[in-house]
Protein backbone atom coordinates (compact mmCIF):
# COMPACT_ATOMS: atom_id res chain seq x y z
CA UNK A 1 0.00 0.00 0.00
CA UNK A 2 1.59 3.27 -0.60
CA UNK A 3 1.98 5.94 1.97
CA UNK A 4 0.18 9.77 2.16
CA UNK A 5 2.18 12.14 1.60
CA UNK A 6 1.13 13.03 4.92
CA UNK A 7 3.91 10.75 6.50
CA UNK A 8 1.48 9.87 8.69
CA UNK A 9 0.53 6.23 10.12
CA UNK A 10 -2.70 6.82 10.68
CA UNK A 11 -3.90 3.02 12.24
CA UNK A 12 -7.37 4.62 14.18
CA UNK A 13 -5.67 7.69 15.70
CA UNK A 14 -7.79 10.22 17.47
CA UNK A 15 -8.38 13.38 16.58
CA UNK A 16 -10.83 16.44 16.63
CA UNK A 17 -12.72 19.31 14.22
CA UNK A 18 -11.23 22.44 15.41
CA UNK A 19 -14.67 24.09 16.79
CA UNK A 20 -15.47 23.56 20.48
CA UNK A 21 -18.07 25.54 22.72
CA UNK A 22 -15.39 26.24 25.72
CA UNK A 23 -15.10 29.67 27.25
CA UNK A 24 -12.01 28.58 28.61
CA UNK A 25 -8.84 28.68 27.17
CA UNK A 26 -6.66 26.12 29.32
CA UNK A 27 -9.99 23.31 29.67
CA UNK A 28 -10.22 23.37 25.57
CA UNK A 29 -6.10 23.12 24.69
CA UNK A 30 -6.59 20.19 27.77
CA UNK A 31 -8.69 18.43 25.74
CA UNK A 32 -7.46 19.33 22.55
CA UNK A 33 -3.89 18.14 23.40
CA UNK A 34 -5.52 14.77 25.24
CA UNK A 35 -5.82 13.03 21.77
CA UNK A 36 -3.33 11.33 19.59
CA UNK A 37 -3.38 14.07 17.12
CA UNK A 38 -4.06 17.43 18.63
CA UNK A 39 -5.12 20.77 16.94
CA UNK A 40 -6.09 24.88 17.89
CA UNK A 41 -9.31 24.94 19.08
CA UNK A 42 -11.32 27.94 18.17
CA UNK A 43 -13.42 29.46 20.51
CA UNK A 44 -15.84 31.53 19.41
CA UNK A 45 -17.80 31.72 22.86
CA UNK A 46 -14.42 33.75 23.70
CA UNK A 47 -14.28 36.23 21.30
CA UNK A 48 -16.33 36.69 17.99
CA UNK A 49 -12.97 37.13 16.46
CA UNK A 50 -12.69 33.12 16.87
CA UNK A 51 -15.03 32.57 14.53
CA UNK A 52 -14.10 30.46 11.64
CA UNK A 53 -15.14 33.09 9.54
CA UNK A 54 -13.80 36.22 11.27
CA UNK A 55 -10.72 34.39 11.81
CA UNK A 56 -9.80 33.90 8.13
CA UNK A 57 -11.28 37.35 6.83
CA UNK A 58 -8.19 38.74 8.45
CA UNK A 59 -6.21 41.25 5.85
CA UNK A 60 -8.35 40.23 3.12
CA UNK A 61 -9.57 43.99 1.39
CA UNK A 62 -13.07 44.88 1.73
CA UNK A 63 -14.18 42.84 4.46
CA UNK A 64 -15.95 44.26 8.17
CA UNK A 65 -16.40 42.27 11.17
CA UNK A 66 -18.74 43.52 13.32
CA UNK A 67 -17.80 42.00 16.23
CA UNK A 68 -20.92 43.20 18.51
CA UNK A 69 -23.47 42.38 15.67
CA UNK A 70 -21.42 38.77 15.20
CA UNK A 71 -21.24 39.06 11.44
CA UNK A 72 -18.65 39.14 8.47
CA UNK A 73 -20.00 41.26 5.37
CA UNK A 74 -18.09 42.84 2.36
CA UNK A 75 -17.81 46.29 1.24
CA UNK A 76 -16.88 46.55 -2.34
CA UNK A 77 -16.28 50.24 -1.98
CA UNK A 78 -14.18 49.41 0.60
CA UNK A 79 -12.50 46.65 -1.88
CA UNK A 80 -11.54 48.74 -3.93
CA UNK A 81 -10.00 51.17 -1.90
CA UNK A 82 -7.86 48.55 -0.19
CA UNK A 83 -6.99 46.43 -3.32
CA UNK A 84 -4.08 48.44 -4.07
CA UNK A 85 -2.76 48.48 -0.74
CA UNK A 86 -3.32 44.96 -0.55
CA UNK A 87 -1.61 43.78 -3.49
CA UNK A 88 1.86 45.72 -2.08
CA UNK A 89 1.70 43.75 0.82
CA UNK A 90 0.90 40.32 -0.56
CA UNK A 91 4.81 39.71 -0.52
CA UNK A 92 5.13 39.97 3.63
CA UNK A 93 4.80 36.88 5.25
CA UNK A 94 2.44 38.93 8.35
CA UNK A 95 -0.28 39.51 5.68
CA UNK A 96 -1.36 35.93 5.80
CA UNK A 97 -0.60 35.81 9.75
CA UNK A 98 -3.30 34.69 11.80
CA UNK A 99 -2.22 37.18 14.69
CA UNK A 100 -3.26 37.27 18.37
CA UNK A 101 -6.22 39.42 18.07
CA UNK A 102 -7.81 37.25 15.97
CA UNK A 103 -6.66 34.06 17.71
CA UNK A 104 -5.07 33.77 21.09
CA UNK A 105 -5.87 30.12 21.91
CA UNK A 106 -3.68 29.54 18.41
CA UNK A 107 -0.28 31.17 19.89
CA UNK A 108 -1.19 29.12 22.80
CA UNK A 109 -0.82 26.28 20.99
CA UNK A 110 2.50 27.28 19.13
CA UNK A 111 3.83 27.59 22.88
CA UNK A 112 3.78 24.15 23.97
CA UNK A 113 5.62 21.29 23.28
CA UNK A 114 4.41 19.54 20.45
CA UNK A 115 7.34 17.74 18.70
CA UNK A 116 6.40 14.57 20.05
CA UNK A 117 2.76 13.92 18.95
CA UNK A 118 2.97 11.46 15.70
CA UNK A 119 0.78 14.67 14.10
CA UNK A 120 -0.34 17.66 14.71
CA UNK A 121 -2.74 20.03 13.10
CA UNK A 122 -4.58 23.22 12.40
CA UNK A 123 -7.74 24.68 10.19
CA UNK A 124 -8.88 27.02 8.05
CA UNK A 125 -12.41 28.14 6.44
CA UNK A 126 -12.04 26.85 3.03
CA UNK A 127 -12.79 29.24 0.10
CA UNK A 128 -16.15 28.10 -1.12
CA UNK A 129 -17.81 28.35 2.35
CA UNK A 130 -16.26 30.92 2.66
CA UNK A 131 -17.29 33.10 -0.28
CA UNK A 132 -20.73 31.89 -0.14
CA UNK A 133 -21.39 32.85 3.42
CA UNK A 134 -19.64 36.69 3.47
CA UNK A 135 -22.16 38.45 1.13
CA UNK A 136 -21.63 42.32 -0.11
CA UNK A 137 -23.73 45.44 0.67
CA UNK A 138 -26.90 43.48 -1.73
CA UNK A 139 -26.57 40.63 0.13
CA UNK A 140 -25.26 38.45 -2.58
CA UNK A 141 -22.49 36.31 -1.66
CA UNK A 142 -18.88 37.29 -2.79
CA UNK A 143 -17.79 34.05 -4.73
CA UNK A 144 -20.54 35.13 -7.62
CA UNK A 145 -18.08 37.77 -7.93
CA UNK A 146 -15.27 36.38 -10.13
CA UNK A 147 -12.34 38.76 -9.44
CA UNK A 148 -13.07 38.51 -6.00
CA UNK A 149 -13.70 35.13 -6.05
CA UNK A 150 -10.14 34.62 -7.36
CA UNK A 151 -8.34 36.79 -5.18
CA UNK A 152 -10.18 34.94 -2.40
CA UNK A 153 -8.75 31.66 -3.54
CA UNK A 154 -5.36 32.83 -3.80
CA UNK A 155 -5.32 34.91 -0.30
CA UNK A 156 -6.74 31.45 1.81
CA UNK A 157 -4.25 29.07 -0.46
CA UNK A 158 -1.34 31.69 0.72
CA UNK A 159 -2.91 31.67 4.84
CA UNK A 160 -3.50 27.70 4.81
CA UNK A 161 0.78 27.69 3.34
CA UNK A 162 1.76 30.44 6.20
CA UNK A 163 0.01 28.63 8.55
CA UNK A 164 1.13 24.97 7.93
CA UNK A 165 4.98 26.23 7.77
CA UNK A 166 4.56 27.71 11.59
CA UNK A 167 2.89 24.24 12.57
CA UNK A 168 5.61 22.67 10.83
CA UNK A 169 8.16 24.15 13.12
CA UNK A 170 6.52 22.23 15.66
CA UNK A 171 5.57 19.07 14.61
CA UNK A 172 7.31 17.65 10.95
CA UNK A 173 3.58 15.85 10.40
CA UNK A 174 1.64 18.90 10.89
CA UNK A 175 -0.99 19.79 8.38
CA UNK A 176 -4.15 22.32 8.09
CA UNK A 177 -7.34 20.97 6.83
CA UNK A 178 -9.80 23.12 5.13
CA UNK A 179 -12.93 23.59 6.95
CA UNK A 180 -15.87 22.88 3.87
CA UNK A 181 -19.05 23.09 4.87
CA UNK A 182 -19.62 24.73 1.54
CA UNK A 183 -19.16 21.93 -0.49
CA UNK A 184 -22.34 20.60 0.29
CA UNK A 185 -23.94 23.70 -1.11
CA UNK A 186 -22.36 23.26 -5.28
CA UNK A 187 -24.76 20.32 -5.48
CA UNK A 188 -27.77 22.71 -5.42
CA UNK A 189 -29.59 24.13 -8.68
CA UNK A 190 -29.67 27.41 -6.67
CA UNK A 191 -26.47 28.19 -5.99
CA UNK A 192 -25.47 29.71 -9.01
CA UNK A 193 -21.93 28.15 -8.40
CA UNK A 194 -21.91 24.26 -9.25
CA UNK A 195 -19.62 21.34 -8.26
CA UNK A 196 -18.64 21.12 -12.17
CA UNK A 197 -16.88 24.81 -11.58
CA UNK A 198 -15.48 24.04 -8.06
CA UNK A 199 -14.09 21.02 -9.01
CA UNK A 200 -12.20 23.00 -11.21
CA UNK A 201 -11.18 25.79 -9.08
CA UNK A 202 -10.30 23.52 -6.54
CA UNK A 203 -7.93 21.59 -8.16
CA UNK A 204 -5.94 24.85 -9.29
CA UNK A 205 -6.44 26.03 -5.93
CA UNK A 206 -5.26 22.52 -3.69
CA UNK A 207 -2.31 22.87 -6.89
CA UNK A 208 -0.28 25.69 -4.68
CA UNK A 209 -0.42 24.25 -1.09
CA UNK A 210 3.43 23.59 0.36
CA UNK A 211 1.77 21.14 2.39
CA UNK A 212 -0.75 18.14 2.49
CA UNK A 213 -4.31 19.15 0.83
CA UNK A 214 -6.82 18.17 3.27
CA UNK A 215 -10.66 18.61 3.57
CA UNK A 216 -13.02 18.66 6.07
CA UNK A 217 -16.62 18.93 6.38
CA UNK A 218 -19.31 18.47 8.40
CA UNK A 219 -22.36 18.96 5.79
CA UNK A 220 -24.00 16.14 3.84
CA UNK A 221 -21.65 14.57 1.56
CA UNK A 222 -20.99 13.20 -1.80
CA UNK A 223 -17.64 10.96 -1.14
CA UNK A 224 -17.17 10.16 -4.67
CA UNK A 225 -17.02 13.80 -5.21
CA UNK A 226 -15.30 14.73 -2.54
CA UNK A 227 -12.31 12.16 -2.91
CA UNK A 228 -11.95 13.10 -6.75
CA UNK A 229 -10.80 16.78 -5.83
CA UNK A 230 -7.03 16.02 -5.56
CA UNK A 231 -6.44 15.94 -1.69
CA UNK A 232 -4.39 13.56 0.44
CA UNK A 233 -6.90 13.26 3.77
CA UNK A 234 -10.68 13.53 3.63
CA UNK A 235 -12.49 14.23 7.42
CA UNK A 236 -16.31 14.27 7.19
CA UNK A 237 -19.67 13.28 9.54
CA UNK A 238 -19.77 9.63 9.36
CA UNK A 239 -22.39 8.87 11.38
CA UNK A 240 -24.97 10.74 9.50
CA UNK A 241 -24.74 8.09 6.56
CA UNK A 242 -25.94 5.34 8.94
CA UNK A 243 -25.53 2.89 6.32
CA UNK A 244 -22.72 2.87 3.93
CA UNK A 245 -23.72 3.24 0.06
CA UNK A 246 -22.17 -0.14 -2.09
CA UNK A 247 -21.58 2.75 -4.80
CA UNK A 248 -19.35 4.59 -2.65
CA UNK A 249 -17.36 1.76 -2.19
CA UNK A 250 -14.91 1.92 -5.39
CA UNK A 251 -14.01 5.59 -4.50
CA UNK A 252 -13.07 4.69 -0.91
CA UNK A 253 -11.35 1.77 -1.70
CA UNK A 254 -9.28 3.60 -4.79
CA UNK A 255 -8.48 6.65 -2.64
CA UNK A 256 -7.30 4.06 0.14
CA UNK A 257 -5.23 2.29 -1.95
CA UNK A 258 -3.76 5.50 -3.39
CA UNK A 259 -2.57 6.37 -0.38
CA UNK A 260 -5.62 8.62 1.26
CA UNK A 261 -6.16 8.78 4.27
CA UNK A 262 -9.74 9.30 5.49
CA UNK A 263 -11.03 10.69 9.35
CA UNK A 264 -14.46 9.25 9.78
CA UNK A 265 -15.97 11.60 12.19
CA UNK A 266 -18.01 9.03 14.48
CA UNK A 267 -18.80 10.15 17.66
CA UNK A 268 -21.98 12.31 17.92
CA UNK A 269 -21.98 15.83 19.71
CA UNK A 270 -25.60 16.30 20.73
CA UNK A 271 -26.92 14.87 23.39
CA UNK A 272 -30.02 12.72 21.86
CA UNK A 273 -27.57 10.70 19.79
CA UNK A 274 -24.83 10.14 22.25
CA UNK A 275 -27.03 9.14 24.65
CA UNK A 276 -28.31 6.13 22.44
CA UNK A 277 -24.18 4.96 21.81
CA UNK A 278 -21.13 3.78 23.69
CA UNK A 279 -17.65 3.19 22.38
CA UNK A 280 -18.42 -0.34 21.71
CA UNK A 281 -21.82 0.30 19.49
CA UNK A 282 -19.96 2.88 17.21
CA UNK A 283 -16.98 0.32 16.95
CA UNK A 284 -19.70 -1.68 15.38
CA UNK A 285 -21.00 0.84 13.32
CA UNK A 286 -18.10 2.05 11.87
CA UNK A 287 -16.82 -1.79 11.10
CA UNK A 288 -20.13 -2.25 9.35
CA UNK A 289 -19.22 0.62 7.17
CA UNK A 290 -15.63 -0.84 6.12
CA UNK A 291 -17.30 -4.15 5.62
CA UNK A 292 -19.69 -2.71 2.97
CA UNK A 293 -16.36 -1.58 1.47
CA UNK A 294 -14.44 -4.85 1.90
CA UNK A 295 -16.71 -6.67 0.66
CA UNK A 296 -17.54 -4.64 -2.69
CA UNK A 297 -13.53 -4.41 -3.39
CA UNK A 298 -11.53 -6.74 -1.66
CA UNK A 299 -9.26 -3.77 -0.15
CA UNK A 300 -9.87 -5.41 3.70
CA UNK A 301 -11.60 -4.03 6.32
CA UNK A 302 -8.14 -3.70 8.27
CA UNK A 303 -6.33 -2.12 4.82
CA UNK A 304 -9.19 0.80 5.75
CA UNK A 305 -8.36 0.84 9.27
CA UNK A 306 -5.04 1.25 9.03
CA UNK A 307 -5.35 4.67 6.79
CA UNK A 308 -8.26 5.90 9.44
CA UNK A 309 -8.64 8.22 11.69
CA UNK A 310 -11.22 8.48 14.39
CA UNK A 311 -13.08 11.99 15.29
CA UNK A 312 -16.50 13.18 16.36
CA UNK A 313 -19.01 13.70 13.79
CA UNK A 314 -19.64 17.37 14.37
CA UNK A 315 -18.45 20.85 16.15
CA UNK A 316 -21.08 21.20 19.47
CA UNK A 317 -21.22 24.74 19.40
CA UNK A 318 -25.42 24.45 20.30
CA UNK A 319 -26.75 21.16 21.62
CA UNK A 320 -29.68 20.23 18.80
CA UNK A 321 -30.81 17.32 21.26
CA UNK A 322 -31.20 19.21 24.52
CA UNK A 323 -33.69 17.05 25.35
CA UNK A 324 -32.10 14.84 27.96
CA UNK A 325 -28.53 16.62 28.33
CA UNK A 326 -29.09 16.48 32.00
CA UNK A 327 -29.60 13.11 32.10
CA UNK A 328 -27.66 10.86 34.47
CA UNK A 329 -24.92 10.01 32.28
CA UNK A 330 -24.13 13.05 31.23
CA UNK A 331 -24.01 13.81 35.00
CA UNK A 332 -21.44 11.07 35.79
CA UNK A 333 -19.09 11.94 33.33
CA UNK A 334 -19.16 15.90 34.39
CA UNK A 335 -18.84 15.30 38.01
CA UNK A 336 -16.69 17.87 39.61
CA UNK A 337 -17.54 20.17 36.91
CA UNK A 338 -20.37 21.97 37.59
CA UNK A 339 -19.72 25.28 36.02
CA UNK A 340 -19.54 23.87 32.45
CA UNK A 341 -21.98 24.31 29.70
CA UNK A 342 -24.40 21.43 28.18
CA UNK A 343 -22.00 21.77 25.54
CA UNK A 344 -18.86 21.47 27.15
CA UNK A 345 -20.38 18.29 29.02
CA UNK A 346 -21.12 16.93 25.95
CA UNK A 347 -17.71 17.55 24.34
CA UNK A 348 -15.99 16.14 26.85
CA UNK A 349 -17.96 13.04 27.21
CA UNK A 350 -17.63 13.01 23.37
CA UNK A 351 -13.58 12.82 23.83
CA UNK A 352 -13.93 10.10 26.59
CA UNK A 353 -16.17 8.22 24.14
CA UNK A 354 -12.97 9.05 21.47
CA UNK A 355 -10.38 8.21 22.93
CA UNK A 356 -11.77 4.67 23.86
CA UNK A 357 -13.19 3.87 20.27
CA UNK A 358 -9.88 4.78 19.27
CA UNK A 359 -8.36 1.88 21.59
CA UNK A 360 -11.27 -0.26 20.58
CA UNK A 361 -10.59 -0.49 16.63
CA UNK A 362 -6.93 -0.06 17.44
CA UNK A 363 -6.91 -3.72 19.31
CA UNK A 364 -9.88 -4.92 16.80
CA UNK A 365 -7.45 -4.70 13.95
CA UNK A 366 -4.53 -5.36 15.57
CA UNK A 367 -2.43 -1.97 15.13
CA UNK A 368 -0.95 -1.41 18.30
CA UNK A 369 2.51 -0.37 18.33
């Protein structure tokens, strides 16, 4: 089988979307740093700033954040006025930075020790989602715009490159994965922007990263589609397929076998679903899923495991199954902690549930060392 170009032996590892509902720093890097592959959180409970969409609007011309209103428009008055400044200081490496103000719990990270984590990693709103959720003063959204569409692409390829070479000073298997929600929008006759162009774009886009291309997404997904776009590591909400498609089977098994690695976010965030699992019933479910796989292929069930990575399905930034949050296992597992959110309760019990899934498939399939 050949290997990513990640570097990375992947074999059921744990890690984590970069989203979490904390209001504390220290309690969300604790966490964060508590699985086999650790990442920046972002916290936008902390500061609207840590928004996944603030955060990457940084430098780019024409954008406002209105921190107090929570939202991210476009001016293209204001685009035009800053374009030429803009393009002068495209060749400073502190353009692309994502700086303090916009992300403490980041420099955080950068100040611990992470050289001896097999990976480590960061994120970054990817370009699509982006530019169809910042809209200009007529409230349509900017990637309908094609020279700011462009520039848009060019200014997150050269953040996602800054950003993975300061991760890479930490860790020599870092990597940033692009956060996509988007993507599940091009598939829609409404958009106006269709997965025939992004496919496209994308693949001139993921053409100028330094480091691995890697996508993540949360939204309903088209694997085939997703796996064709040229990147090295797919992460996406696994448990919302419930049962694996036999047609999705040859794309899995080809990106596999190509060297892909793929994190299939498993664990569910709100509380209606994780109350119905343990560690042991989503070991099951996700074996079912390779098994679909193995057995339309032949690539085995432990040739998928071993170029897998295990995650939570979702962010849990609002808890869609309230109903029951406070129930007695949620209780036990937050013990002692009785200033936290619903949210934060159900994050951590979401890690706990992580981390021993991880252990689960890891002795399953025999990959222990």
């Amino acid at each position: 089988m050949k290997r990513s170009h990640l570097n990375l032996e992947a074999r059921c590892k744990s890690t984590a979307m970069g989203i979490m509902p904390h209001t504390d720093v220290g309690k969300a890097l604790e966490l964060a740093l508590g699985l086999d592959i650790p990442f920046w959180p972002q916290l936008p409970n902390v500061s609207f700033y840590e928004d996944m969409y603030a955060q990457t609007s940084e430098n780019f011309p024409g954008v406002v954040v209105d921190p107090d209103g929570e939202k991210v428009s476009f001016s293209t008055n204001r685009f035009e006025e800053e374009l030429s400044d803009y393009s002068q200081r495209m060749a400073e490496p502190e353009t692309f930075v994502l700086s303090q103000d916009y992300s403490a719990v980041y420099h955080r990270f950068l100040a611990e020790d992470l050289q001896d984590y097999p990976a480590i990693r960061g994120q970054i709103t990817g370009p699509v989602s982006f530019g169809f959720r910042v809209t200009d003063e007529n409230s349509r959204p900017i990637i309908y715009s094609e020279g700011v569409k462009a520039l848009l692409f060019d200014f997150i390829q050269r953040k996602n490159n800054l950003q993975y070479w300061q991760l890479k000073e930490k860790n020599q298997n870092a990597f940033v994965w692009l956060d996509e929600p988007g993507l599940g929008w091009v598939f829609s006759g409404l958009s106006g922007y269709n997965d025939v162009q992004t496919r496209q774009d994308y693949r001139t886009f993921l053409a100028g990263f330094d480091g691995p291309r890697v996508l993540h997404l949360c939204a309903n997904v088209n694997l085939p589609y997703l796996l064709g776009l040229g990147i090295e590591l797919l992460s996406f909400d696994a448990y919302q397929i419930e049962l694996m498609p036999k047609g999705y089977a040859n794309a899995i098994a080809e990106f596999i076998r190509s060297g892909g690695i793929i994190s299939w976010g498993i664990v569910p965030t709100d509380s209606g679903s994780l109350n119905k699992e343990t560690p042991e019933t989503l070991a099951r479910l996700l074996s079912s899923y390779w098994e679909v796989v193995a057995e339309n292929t032949g690539l085995s069930a432990r040739g998928i495991a071993e170029q897998a990575l295990i995650a939570p399905a979702r962010c849990c930034l609002k808890n869609i199954g309230r109903v029951g949050a406070s129930d007695d296992t949620v209780a036990c597992e937050t013990r002692g902690s009785p200033n936290l959110t619903v949210e934060e309760r159900l994050v951590g019990r979401a890690f706990a549930y992580l981390r021993t899934l991880s252990e689960i498939l890891k002795n399953k399939f025999d990959l222990q060392y």
